[in-house]
PDB file of N, CA and C in Angstrom:
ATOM      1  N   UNK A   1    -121.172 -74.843-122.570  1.00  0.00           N
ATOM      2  CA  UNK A   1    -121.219 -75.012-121.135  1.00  0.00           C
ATOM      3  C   UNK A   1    -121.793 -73.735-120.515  1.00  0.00           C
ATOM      4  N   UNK A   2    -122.680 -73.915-119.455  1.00  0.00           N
ATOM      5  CA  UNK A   2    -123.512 -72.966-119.099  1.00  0.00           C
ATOM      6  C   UNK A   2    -122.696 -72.322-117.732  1.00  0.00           C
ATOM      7  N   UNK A   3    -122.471 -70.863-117.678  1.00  0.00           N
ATOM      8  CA  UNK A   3    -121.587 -70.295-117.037  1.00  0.00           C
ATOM      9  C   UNK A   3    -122.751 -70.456-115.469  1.00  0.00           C
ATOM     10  N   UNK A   4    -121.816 -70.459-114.124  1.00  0.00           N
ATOM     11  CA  UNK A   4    -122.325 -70.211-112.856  1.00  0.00           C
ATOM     12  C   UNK A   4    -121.306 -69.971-112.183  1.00  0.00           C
ATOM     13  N   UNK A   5    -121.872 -68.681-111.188  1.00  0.00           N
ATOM     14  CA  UNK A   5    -120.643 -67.995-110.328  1.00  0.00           C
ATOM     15  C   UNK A   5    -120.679 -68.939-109.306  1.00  0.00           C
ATOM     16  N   UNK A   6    -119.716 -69.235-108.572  1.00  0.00           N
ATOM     17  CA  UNK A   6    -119.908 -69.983-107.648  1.00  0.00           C
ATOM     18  C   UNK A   6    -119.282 -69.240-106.248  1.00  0.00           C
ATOM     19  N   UNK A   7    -119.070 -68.055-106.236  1.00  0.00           N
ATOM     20  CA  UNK A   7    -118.357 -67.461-105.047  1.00  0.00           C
ATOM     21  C   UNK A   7    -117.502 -66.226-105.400  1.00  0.00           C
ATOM     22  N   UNK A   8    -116.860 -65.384-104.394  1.00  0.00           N
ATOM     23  CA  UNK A   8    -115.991 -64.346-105.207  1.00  0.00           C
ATOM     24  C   UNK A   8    -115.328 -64.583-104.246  1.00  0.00           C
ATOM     25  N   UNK A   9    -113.658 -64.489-104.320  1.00  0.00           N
ATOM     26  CA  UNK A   9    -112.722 -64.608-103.183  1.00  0.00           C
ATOM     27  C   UNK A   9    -111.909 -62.897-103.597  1.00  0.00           C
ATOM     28  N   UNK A  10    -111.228 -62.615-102.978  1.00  0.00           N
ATOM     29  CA  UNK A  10    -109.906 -61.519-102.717  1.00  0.00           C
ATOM     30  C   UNK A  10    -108.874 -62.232-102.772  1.00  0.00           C
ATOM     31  N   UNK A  11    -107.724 -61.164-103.593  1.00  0.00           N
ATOM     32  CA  UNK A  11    -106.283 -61.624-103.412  1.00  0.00           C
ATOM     33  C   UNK A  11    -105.581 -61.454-102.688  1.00  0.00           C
ATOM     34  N   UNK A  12    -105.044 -62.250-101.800  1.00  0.00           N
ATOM     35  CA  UNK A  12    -104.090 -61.511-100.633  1.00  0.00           C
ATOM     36  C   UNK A  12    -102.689 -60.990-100.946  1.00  0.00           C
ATOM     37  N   UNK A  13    -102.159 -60.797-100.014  1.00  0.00           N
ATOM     38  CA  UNK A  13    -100.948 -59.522-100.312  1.00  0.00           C
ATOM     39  C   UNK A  13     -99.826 -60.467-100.512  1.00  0.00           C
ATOM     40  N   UNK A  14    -100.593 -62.137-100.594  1.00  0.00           N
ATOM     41  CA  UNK A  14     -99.501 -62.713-100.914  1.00  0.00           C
ATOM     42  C   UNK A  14     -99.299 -64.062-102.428  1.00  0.00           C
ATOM     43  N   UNK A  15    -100.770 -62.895-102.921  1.00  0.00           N
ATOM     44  CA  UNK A  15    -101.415 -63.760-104.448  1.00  0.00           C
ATOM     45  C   UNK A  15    -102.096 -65.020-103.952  1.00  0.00           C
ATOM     46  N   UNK A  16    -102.664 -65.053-103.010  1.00  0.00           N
ATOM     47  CA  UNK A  16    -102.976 -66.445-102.414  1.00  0.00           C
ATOM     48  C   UNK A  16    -104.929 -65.782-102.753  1.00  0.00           C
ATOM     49  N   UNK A  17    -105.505 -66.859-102.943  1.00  0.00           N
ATOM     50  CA  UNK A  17    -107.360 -66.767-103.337  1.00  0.00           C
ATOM     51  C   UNK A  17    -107.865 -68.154-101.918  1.00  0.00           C
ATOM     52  N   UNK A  18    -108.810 -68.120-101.778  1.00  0.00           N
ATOM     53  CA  UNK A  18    -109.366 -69.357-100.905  1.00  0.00           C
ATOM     54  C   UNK A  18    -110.554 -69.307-101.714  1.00  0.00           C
ATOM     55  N   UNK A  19    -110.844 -70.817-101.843  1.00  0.00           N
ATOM     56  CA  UNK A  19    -111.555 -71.540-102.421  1.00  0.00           C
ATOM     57  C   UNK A  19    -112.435 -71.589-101.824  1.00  0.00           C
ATOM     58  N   UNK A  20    -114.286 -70.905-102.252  1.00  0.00           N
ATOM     59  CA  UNK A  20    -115.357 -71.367-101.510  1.00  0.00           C
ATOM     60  C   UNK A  20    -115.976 -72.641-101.018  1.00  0.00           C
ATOM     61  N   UNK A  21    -116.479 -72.641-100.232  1.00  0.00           N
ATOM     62  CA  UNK A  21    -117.133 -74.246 -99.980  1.00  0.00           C
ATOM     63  C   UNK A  21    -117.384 -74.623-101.430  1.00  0.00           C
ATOM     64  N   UNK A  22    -118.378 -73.993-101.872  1.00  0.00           N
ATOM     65  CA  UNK A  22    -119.205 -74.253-103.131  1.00  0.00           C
ATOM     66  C   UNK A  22    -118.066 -74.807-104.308  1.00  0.00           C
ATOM     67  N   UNK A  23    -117.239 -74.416-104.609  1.00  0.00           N
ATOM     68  CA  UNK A  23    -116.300 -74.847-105.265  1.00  0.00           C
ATOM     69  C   UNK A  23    -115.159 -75.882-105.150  1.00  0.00           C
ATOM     70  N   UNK A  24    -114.938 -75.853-103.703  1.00  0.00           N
ATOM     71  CA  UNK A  24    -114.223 -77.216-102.761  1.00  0.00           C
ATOM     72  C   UNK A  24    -115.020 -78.064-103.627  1.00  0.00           C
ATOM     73  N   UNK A  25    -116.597 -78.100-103.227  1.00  0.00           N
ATOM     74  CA  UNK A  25    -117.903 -79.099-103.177  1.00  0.00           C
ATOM     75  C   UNK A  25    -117.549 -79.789-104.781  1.00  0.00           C
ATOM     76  N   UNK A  26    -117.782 -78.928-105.657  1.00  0.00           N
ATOM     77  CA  UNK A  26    -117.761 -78.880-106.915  1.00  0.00           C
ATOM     78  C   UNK A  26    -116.317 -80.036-107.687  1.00  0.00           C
ATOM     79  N   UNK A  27    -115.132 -79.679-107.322  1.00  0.00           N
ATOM     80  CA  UNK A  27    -114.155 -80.181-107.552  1.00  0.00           C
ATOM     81  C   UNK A  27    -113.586 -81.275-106.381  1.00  0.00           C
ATOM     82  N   UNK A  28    -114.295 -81.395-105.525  1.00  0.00           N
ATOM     83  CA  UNK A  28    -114.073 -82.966-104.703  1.00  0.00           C
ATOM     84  C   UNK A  28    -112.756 -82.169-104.269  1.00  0.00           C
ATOM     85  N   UNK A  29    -112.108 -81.204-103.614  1.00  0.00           N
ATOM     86  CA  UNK A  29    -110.973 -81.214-102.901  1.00  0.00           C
ATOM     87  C   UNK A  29    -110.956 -80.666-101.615  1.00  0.00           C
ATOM     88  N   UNK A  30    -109.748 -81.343-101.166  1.00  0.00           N
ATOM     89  CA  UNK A  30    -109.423 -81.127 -99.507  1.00  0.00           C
ATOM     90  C   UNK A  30    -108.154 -80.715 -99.428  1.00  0.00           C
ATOM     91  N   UNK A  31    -108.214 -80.628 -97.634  1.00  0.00           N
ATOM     92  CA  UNK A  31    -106.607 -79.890 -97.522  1.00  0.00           C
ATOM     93  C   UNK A  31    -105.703 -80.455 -98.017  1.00  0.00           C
ATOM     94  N   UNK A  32    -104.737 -80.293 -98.606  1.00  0.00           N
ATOM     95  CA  UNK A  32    -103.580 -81.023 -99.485  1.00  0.00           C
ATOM     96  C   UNK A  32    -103.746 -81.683-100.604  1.00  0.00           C
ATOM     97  N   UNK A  33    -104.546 -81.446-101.421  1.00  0.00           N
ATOM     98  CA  UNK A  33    -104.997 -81.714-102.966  1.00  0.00           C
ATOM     99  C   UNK A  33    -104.590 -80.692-103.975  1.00  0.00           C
ATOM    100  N   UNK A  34    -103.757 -81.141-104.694  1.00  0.00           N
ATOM    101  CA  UNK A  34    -103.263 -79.901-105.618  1.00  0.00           C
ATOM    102  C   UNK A  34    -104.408 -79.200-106.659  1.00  0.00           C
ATOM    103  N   UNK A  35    -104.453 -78.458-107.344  1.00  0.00           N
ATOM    104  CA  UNK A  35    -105.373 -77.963-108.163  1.00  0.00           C
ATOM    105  C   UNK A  35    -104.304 -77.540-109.298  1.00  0.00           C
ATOM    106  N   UNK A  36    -104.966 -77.447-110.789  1.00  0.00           N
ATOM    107  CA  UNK A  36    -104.162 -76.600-111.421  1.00  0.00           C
ATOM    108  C   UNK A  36    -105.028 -75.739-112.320  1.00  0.00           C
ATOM    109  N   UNK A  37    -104.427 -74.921-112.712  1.00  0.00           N
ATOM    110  CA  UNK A  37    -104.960 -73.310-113.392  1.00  0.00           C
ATOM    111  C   UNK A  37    -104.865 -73.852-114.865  1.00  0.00           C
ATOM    112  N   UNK A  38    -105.801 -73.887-116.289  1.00  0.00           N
ATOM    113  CA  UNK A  38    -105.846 -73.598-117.246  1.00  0.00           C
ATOM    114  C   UNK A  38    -106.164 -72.798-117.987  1.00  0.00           C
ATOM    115  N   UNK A  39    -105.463 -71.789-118.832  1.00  0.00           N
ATOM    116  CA  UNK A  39    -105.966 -70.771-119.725  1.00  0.00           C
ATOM    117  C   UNK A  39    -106.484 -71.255-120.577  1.00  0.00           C
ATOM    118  N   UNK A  40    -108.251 -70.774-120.777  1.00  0.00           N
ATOM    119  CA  UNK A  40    -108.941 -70.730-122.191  1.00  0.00           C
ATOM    120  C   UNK A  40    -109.201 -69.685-122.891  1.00  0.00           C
ATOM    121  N   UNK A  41    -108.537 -68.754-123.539  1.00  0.00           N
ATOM    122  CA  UNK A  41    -108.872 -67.540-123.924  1.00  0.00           C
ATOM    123  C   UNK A  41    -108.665 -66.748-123.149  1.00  0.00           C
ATOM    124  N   UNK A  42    -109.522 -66.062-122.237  1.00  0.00           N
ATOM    125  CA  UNK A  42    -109.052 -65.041-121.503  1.00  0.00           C
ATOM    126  C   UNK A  42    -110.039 -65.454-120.339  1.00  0.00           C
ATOM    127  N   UNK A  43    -109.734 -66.788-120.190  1.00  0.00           N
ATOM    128  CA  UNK A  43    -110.696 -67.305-118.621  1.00  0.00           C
ATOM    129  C   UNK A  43    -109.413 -68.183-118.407  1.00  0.00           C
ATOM    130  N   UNK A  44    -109.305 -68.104-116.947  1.00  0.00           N
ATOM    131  CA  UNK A  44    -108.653 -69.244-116.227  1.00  0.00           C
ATOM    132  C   UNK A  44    -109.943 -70.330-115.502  1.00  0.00           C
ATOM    133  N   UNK A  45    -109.271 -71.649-115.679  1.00  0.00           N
ATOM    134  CA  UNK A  45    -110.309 -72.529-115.449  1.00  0.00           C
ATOM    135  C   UNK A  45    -109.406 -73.478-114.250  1.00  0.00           C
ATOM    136  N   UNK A  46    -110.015 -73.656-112.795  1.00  0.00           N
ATOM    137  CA  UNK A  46    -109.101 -74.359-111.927  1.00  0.00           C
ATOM    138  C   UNK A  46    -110.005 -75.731-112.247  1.00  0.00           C
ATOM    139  N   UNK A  47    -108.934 -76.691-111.447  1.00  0.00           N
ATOM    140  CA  UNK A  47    -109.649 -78.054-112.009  1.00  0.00           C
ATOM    141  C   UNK A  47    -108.767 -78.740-110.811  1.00  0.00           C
ATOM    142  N   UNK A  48    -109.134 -79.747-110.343  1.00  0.00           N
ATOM    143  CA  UNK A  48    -108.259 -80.799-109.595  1.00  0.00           C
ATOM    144  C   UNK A  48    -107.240 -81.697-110.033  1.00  0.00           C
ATOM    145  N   UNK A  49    -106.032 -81.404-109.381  1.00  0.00           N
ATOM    146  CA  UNK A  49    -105.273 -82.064-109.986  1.00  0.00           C
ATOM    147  C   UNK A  49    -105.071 -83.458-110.181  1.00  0.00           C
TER     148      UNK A  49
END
């Protein structure tokens, strides 16, 4: 699978990231759509829940 950045976010002071358009776009989600985090090695991979 061919790697592409799709945005860079900051962590807030409360571990919280916001999701770029580009990546919303990507994974089809909206306000109140859960997402979840998978570890592959030493990448986390978000995905829609």
């Amino acid at each position: 699978m061919e790697e592409k950045i799709l945005g860079l976010s900051s962590v807030t002071q409360k571990y919280q990231v916001t999701l770029t358009k580009d990546v919303r776009d990507v994974l089809g989600v909206k306000p109140g759509d859960k997402v979840v985090f998978v570890q592959k090695g030493d990448a986390v991979i978000v995905k829609k829940a």
